[in-house]
C-alpha atoms as a PDB file:
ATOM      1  CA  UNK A   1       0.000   0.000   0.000  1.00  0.00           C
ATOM      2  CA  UNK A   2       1.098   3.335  -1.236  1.00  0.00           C
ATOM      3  CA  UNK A   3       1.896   6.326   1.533  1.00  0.00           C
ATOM      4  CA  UNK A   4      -1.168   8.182   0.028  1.00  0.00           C
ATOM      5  CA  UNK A   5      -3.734   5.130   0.096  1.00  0.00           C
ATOM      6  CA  UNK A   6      -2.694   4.617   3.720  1.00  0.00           C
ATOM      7  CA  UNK A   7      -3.261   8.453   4.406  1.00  0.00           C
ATOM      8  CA  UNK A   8      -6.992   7.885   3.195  1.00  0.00           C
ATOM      9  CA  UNK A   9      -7.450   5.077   5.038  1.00  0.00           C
ATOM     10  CA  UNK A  10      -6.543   6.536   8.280  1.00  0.00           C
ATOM     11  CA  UNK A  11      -8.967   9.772   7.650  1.00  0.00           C
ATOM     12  CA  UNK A  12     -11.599   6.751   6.893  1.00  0.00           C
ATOM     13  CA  UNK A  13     -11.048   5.566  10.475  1.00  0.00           C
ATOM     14  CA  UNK A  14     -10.805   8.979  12.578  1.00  0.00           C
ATOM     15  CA  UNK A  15     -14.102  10.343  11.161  1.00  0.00           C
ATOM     16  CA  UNK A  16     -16.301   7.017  11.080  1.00  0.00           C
ATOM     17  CA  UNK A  17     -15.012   7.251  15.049  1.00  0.00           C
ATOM     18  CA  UNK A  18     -16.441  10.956  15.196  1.00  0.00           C
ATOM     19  CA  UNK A  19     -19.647  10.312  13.242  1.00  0.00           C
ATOM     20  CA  UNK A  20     -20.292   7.026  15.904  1.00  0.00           C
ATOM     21  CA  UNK A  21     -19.274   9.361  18.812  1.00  0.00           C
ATOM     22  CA  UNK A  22     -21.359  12.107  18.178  1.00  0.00           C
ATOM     23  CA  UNK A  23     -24.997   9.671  17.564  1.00  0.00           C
ATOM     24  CA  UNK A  24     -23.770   7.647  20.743  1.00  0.00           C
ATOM     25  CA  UNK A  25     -23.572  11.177  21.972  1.00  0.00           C
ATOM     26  CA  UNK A  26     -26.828  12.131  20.413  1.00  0.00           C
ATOM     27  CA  UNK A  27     -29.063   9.405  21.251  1.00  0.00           C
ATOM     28  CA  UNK A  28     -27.582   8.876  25.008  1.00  0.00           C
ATOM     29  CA  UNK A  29     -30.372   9.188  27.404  1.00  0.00           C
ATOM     30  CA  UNK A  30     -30.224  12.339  29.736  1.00  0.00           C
ATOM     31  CA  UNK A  31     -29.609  12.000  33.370  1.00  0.00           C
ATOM     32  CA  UNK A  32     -32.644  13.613  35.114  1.00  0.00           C
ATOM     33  CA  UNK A  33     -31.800  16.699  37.320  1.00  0.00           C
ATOM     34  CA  UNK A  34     -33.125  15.945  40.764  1.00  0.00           C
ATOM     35  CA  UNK A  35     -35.185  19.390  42.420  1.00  0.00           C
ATOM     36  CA  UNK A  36     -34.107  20.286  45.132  1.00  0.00           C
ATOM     37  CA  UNK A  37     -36.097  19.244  48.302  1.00  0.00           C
ATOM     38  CA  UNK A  38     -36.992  21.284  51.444  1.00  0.00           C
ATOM     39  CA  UNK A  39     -38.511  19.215  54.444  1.00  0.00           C
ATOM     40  CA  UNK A  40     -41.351  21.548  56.008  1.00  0.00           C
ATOM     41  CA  UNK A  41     -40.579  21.645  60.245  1.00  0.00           C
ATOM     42  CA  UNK A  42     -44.023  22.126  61.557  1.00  0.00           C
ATOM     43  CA  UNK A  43     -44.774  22.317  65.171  1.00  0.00           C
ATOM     44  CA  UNK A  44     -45.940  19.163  67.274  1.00  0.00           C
ATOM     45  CA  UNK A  45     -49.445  19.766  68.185  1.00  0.00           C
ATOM     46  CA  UNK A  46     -51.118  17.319  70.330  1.00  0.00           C
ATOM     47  CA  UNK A  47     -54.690  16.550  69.316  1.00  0.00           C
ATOM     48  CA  UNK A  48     -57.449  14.221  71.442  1.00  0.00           C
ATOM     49  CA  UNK A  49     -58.890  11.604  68.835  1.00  0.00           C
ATOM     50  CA  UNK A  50     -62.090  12.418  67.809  1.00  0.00           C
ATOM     51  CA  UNK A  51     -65.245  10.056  67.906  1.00  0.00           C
ATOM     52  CA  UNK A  52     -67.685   9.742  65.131  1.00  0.00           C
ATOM     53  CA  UNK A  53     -70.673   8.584  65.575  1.00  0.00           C
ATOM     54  CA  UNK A  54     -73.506   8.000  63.287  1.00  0.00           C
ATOM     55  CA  UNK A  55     -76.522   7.663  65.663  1.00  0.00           C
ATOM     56  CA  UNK A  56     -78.055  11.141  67.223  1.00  0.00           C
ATOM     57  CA  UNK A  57     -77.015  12.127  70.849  1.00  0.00           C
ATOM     58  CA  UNK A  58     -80.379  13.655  71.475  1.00  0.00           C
ATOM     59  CA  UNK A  59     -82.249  10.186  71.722  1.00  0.00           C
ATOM     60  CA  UNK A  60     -79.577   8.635  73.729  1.00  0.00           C
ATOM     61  CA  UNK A  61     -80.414   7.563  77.535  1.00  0.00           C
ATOM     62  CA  UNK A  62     -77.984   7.057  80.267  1.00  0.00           C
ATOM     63  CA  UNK A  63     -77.227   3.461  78.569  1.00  0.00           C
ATOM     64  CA  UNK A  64     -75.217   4.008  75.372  1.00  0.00           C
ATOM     65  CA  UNK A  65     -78.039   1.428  73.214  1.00  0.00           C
ATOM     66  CA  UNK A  66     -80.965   3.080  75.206  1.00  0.00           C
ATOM     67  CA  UNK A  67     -83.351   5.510  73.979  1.00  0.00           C
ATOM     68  CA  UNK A  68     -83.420   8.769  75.943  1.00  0.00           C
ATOM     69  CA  UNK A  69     -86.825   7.714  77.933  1.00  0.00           C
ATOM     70  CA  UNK A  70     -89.574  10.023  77.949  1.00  0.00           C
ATOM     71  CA  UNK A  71     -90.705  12.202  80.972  1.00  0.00           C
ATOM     72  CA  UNK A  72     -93.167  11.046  82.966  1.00  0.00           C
ATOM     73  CA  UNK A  73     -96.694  12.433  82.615  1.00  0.00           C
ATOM     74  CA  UNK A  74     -97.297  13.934  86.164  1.00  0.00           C
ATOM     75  CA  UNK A  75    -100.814  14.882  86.107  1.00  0.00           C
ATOM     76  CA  UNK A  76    -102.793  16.963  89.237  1.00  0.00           C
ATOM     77  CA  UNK A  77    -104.819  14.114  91.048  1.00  0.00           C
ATOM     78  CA  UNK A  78    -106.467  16.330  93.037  1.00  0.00           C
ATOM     79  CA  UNK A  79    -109.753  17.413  91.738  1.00  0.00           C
ATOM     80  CA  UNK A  80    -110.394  21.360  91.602  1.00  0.00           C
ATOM     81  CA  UNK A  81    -113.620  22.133  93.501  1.00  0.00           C
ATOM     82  CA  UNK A  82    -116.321  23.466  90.966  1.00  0.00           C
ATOM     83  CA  UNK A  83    -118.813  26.048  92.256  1.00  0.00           C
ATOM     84  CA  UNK A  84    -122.385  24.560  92.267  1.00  0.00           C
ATOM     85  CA  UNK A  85    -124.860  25.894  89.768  1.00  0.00           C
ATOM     86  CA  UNK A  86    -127.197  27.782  92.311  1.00  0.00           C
ATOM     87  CA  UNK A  87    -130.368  29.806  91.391  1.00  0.00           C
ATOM     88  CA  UNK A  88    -130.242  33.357  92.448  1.00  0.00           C
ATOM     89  CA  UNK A  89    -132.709  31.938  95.345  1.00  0.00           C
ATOM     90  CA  UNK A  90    -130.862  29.285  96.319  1.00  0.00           C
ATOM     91  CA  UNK A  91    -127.829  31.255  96.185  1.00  0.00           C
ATOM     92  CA  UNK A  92    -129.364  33.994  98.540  1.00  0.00           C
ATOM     93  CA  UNK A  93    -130.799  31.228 101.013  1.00  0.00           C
ATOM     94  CA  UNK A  94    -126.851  29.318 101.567  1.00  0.00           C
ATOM     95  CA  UNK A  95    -125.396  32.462 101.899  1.00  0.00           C
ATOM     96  CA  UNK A  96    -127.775  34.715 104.084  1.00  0.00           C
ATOM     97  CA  UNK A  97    -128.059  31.267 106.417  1.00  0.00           C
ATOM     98  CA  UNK A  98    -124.335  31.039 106.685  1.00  0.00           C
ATOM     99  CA  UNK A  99    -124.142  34.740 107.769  1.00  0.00           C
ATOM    100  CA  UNK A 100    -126.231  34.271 110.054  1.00  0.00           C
ATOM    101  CA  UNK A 101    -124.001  31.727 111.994  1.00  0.00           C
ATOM    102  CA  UNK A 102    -121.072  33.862 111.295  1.00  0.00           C
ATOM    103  CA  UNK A 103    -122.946  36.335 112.977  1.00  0.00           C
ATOM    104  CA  UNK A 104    -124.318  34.298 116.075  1.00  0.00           C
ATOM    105  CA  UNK A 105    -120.861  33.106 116.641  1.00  0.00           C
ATOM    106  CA  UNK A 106    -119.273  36.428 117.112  1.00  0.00           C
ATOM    107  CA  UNK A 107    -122.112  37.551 118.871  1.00  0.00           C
ATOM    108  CA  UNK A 108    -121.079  34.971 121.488  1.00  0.00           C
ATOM    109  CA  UNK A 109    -117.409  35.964 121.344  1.00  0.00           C
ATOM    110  CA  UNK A 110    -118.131  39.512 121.905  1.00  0.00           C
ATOM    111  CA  UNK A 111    -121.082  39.178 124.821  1.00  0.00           C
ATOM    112  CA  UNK A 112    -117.752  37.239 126.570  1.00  0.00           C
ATOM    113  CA  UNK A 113    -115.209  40.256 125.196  1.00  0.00           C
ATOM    114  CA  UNK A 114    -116.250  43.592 125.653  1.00  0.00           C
ATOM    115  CA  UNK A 115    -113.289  44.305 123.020  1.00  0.00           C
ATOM    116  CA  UNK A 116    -114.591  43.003 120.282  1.00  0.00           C
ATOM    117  CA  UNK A 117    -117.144  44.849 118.309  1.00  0.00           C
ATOM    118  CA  UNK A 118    -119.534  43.219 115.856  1.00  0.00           C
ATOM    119  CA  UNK A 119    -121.974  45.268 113.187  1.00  0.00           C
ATOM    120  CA  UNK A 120    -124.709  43.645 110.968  1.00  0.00           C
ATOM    121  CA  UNK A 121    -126.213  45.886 107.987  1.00  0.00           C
ATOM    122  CA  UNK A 122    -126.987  45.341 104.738  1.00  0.00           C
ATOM    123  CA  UNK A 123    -125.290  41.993 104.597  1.00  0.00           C
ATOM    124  CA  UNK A 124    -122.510  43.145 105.273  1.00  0.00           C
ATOM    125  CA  UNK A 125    -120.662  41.967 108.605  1.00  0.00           C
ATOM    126  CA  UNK A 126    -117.814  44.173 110.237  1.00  0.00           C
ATOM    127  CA  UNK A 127    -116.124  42.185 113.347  1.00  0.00           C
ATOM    128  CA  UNK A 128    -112.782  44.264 114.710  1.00  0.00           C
ATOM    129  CA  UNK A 129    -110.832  42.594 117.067  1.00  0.00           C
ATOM    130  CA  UNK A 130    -108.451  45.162 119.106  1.00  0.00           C
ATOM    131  CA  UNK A 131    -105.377  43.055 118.946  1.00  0.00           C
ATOM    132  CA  UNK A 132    -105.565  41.820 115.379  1.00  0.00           C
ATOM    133  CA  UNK A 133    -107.872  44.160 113.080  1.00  0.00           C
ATOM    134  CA  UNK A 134    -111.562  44.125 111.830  1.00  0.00           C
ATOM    135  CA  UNK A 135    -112.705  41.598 109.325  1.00  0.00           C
ATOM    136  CA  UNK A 136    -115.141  42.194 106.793  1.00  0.00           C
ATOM    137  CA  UNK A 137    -117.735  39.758 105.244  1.00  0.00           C
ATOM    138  CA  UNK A 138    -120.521  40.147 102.488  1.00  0.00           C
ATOM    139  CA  UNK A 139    -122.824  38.949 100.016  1.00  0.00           C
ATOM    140  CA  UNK A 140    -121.744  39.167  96.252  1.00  0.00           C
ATOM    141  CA  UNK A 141    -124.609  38.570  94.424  1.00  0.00           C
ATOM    142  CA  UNK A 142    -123.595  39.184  90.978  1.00  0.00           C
ATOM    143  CA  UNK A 143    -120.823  36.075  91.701  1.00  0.00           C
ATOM    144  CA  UNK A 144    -122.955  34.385  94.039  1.00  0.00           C
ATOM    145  CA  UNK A 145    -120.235  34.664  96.654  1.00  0.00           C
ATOM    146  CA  UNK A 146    -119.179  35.768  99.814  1.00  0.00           C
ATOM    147  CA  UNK A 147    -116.445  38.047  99.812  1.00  0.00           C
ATOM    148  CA  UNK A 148    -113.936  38.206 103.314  1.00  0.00           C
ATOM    149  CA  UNK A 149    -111.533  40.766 103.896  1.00  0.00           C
ATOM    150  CA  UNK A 150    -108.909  39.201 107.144  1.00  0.00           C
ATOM    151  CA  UNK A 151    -106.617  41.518 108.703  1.00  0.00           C
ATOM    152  CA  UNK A 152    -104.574  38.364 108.634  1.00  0.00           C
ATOM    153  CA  UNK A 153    -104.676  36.806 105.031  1.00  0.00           C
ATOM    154  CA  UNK A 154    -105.761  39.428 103.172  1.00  0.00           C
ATOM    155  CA  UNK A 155    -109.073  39.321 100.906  1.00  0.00           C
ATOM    156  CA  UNK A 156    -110.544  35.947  99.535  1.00  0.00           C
ATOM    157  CA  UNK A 157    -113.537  35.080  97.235  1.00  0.00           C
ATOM    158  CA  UNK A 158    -115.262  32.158  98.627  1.00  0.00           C
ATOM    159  CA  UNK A 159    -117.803  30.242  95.911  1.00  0.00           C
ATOM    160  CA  UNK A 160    -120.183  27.777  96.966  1.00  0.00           C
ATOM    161  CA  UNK A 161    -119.131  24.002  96.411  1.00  0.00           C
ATOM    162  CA  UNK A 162    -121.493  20.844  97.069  1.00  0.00           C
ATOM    163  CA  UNK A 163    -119.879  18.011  97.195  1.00  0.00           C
ATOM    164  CA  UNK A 164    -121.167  13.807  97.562  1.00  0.00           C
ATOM    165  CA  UNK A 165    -123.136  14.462  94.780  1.00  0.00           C
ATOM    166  CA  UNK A 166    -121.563  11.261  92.749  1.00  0.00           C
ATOM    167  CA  UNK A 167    -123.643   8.582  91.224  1.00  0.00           C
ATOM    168  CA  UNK A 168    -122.344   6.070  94.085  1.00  0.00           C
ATOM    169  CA  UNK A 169    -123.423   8.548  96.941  1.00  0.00           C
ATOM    170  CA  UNK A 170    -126.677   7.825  98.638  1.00  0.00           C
ATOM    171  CA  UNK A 171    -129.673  10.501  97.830  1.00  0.00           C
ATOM    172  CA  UNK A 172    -129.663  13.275  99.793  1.00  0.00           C
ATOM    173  CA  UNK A 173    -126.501  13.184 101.335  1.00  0.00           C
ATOM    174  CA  UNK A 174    -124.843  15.942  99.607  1.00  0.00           C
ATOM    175  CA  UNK A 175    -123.564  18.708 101.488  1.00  0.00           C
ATOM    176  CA  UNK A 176    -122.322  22.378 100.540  1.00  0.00           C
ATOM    177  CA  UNK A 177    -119.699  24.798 101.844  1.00  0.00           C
ATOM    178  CA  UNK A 178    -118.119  28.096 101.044  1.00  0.00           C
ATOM    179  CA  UNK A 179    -114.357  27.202  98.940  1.00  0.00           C
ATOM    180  CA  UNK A 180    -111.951  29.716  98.681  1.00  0.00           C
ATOM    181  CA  UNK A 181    -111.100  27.785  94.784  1.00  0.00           C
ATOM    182  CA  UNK A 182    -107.097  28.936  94.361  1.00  0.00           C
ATOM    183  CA  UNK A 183    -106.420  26.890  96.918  1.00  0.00           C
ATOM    184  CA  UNK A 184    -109.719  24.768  98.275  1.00  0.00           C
ATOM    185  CA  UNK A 185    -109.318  25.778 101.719  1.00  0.00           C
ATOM    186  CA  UNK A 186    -112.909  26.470 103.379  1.00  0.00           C
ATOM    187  CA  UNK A 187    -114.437  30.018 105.211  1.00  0.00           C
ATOM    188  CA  UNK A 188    -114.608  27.620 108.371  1.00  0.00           C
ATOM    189  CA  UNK A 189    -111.307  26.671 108.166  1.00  0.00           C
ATOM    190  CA  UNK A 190    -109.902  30.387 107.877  1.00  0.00           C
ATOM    191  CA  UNK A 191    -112.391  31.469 111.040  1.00  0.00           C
ATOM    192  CA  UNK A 192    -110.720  28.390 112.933  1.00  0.00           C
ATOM    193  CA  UNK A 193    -107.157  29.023 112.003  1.00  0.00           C
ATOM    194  CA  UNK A 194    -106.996  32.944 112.771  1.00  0.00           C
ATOM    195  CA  UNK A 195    -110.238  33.237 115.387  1.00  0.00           C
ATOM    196  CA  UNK A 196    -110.887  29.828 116.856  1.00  0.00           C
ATOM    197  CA  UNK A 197    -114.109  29.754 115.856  1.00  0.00           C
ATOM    198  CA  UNK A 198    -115.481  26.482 114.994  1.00  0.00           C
ATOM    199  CA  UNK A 199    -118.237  27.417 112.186  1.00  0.00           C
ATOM    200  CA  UNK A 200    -118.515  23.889 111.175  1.00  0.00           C
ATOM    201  CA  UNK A 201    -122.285  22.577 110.559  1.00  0.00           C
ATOM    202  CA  UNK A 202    -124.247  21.075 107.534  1.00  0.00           C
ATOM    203  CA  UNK A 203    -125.252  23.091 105.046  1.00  0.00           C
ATOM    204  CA  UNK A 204    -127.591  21.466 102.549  1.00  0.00           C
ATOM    205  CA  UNK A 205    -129.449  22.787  99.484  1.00  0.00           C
END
């Protein structure tokens, strides 16, 4: 081989080498650049687990699979008086005979007490008492009551009440007396508490 074939040859070699380099070169895959991470400190903060529940709270009793129970139903048993249905006669015939033993009582009192002063007019009955005051008692006809004023307890309304009038009480056994109705307590029972005077008697209709 001639110096100038072997020249060739040798620039054959050096740039098939270049060309192979540079496609190796080309095709090579690229090495992926990794970011740059940054761990985030964030404070500790201590939590209490939470509980979740499905089923309403509101409906839940002292048991955790019991119903929240109902209240009871208290009802009153005690049975409000209910003034009586009286004529205007028979209303003026209960309550002018009660006055009248109102009246003979502190009659009594006062024939045995000088002190004590007792006035009758116009149905209307004024009894003073020097140590406690002067009570006042009268006919209300538009109500068909009897009206007290007490130095005492103040004023009360007292309505007319029969009672034993059931269909298992025996006929003619039903009695009446004056009810103060807030409270059911009786005009004889306020003249025994605050006089002692014991105004207890049947009063029929």
């Amino acid at each position: 081989m001639t110096r100038q074939s072997l020249s060739r040859a040798t620039g054959l070699v050096g740039r098939s080498i270049r060309t192979s380099t540079n496609r190796t070169a080309l095709f090579a895959p690229r090495r992926a650049v990794a970011a740059p991470t940054t761990r985030a400190i964030l404070p500790f903060v201590a939590t209490q687990p939470r509980f979740i529940s499905n089923g309403s709270s509101q409906n839940r009793g002292i048991l955790p699979d019991s119903d929240n129970p109902a209240p009871p139903n208290v009802q009153d048993d005690a049975v409000k008086p209910t003034p009586a249905d009286l004529t205007d006669a028979e209303y003026h015939e209960v309550a002018d005979n009660y006055l009248e033993v109102i009246l003979s009582e502190l009659e009594n009192l006062a024939d045995k007490n000088e002190a004590v002063e007792v006035e009758y007019s116009a149905g209307v009955l004024n009894a003073t008492f020097p140590e406690i005051g002067t009570y006042v008692i009268n006919k209300q006809p538009p109500n068909k009551q009897i009206w007290l004023s007490s130095p005492i307890s103040g004023p009360k309304r007292y309505d007319y009440v029969v009672s034993g009038e059931g269909q298992n009480q025996k006929e003619d056994t039903a009695t009446g007396d004056w009810v103060y109705i807030r409270d059911g307590s009786t005009l004889a029972e306020l003249f025994l508490k605050e006089l002692n005077i014991d105004l207890t008697l049947p009063l029929g209709r």
